[in-house]
Protein backbone atom coordinates (compact mmCIF):
# COMPACT_ATOMS: atom_id res chain seq x y z
CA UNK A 1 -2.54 -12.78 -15.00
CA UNK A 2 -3.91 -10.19 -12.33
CA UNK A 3 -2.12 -7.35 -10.79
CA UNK A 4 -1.35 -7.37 -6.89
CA UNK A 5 -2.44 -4.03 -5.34
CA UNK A 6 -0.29 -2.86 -2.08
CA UNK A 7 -1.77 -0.66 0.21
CA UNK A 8 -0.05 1.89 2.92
CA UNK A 9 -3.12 2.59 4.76
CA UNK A 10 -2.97 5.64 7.23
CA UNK A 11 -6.02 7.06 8.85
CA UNK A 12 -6.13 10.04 6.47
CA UNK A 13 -4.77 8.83 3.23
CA UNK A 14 -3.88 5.63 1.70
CA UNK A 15 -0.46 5.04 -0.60
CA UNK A 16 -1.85 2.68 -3.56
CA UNK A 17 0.50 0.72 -5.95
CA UNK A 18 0.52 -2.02 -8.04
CA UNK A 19 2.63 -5.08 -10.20
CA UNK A 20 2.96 -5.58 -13.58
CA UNK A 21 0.91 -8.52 -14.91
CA UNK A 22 4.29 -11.22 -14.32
CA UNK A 23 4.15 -10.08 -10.44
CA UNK A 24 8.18 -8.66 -11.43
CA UNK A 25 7.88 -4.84 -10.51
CA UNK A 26 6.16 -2.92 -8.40
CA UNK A 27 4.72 0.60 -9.95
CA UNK A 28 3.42 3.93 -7.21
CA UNK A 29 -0.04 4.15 -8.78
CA UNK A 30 -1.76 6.84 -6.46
CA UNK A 31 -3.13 8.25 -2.98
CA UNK A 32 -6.59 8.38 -1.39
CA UNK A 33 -8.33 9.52 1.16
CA UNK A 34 -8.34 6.69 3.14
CA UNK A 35 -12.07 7.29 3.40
CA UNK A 36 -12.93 6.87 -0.02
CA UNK A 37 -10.64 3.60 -0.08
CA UNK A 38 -13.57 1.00 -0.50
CA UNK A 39 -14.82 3.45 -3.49
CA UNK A 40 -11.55 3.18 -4.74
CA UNK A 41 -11.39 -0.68 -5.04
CA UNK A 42 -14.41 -0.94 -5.77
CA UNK A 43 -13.93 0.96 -9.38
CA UNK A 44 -10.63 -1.04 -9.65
CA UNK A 45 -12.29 -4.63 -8.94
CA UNK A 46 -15.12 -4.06 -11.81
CA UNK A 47 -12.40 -2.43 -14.35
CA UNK A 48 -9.21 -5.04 -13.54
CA UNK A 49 -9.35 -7.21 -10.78
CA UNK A 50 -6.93 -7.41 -8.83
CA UNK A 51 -5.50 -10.84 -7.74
CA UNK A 52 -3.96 -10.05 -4.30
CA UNK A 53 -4.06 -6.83 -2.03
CA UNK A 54 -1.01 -6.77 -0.06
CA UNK A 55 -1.68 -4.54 3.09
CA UNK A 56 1.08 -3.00 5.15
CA UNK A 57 1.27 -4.29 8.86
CA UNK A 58 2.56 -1.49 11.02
CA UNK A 59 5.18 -1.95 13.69
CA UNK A 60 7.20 -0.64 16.08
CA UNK A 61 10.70 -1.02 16.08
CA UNK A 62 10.63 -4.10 18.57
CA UNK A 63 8.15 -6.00 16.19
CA UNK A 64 4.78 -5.00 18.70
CA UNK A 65 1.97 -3.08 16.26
CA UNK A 66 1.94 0.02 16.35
CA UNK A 67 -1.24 2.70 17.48
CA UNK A 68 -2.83 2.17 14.14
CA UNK A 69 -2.74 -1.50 13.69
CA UNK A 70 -6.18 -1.93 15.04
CA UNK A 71 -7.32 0.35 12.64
CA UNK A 72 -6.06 -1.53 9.79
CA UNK A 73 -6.99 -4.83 11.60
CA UNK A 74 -10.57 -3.57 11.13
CA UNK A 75 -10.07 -2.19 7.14
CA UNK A 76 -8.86 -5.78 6.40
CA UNK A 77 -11.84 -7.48 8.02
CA UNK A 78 -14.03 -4.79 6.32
CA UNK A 79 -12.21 -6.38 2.72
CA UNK A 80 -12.35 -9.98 3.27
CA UNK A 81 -16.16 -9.68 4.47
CA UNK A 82 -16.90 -7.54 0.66
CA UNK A 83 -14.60 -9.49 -1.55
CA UNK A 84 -14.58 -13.01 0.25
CA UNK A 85 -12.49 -14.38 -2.85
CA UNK A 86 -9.76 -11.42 -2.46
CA UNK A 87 -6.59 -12.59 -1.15
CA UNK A 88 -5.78 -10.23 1.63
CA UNK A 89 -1.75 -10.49 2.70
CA UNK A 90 -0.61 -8.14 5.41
CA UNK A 91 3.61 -7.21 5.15
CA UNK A 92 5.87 -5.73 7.59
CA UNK A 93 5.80 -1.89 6.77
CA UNK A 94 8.42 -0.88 8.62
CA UNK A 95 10.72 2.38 7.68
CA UNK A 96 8.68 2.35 4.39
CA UNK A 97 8.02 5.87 4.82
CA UNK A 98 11.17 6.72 5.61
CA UNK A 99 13.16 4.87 2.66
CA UNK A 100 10.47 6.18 0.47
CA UNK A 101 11.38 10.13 0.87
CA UNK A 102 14.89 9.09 0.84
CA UNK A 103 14.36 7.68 -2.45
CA UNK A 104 12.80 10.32 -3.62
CA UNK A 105 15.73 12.59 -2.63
CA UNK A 106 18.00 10.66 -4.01
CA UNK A 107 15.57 10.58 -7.38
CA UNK A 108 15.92 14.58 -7.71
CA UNK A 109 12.43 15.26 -6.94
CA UNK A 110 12.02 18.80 -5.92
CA UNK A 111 11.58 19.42 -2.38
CA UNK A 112 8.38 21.35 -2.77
CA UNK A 113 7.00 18.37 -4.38
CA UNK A 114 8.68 15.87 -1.83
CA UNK A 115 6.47 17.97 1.26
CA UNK A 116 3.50 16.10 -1.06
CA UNK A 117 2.59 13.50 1.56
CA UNK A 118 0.52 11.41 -0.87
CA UNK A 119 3.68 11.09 -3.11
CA UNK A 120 5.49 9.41 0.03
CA UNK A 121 2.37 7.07 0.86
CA UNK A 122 2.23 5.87 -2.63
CA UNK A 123 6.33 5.17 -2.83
CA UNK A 124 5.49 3.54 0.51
CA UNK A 125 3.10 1.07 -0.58
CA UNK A 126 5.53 0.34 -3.48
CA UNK A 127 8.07 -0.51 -1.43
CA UNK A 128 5.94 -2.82 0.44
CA UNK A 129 4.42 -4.45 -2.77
CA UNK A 130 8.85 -5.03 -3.75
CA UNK A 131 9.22 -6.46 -0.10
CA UNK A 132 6.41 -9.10 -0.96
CA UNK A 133 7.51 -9.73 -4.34
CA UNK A 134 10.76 -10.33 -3.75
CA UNK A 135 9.56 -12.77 -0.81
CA UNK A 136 7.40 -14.63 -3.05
């Protein structure tokens, strides 16, 4: 069975993580530049391919999309048009980032570490992939 990838896309960098093959867990695999994501999956399509890419859908506290949505908007359409056979889910992101560096506080990780922002982005878009998962 295939993995599902999650993605917390920013315009910089992009928090990547991924299941385990029974869709149970979600796992913080890594950051990119968000630049170099379409490199990125294109590597991971021709080594594993991945079954689902679960996107986060930025939004404002009041449910309206936040500054970036557009931007992702565009990255999605960007996907489905290079891997038309991709399933392409988009998840409410919301407070991700924040419950993300509190769970790494409350994990122990150093603080020095913590001021990492692609170790937050990656928690991030493992949180979103255990939203979706547990929603399945």
């Amino acid at each position: 069975m295939a993995k599902i990838v999650a993605l917390d896309v920013g315009e910089k960098r992009t928090g990547i993580a991924e299941s385990d093959p029974l869709h149970m867990m979600a796992f913080p695999l890594e950051t990119v530049e968000t630049a170099t994501l379409f490199t990125f999956l294109q590597r991971r399509q021709q080594a594993e391919p991945v079954e689902e890419l679960v996107v986060g859908a930025p939004m404002r506290w009041d449910g309206t999309p936040s500054e970036v949505a557009g931007f992702i908007d565009d990255l999605c359409s960007k996907i489905t048009q290079k891997w038309p056979d991709l399933r392409v889910v988009r998840v409410d992101e919301r407070f991700t980032s924040s419950l993300a560096a509190a769970a790494l506080v409350n994990g122990g990780m150093k603080k020095s570490k913590r001021r990492e922002k692609g170790t937050v982005d990656k928690v991030a878009a493992a949180l979103i992939l255990e939203n979706y998962l547990a929603q399945r």
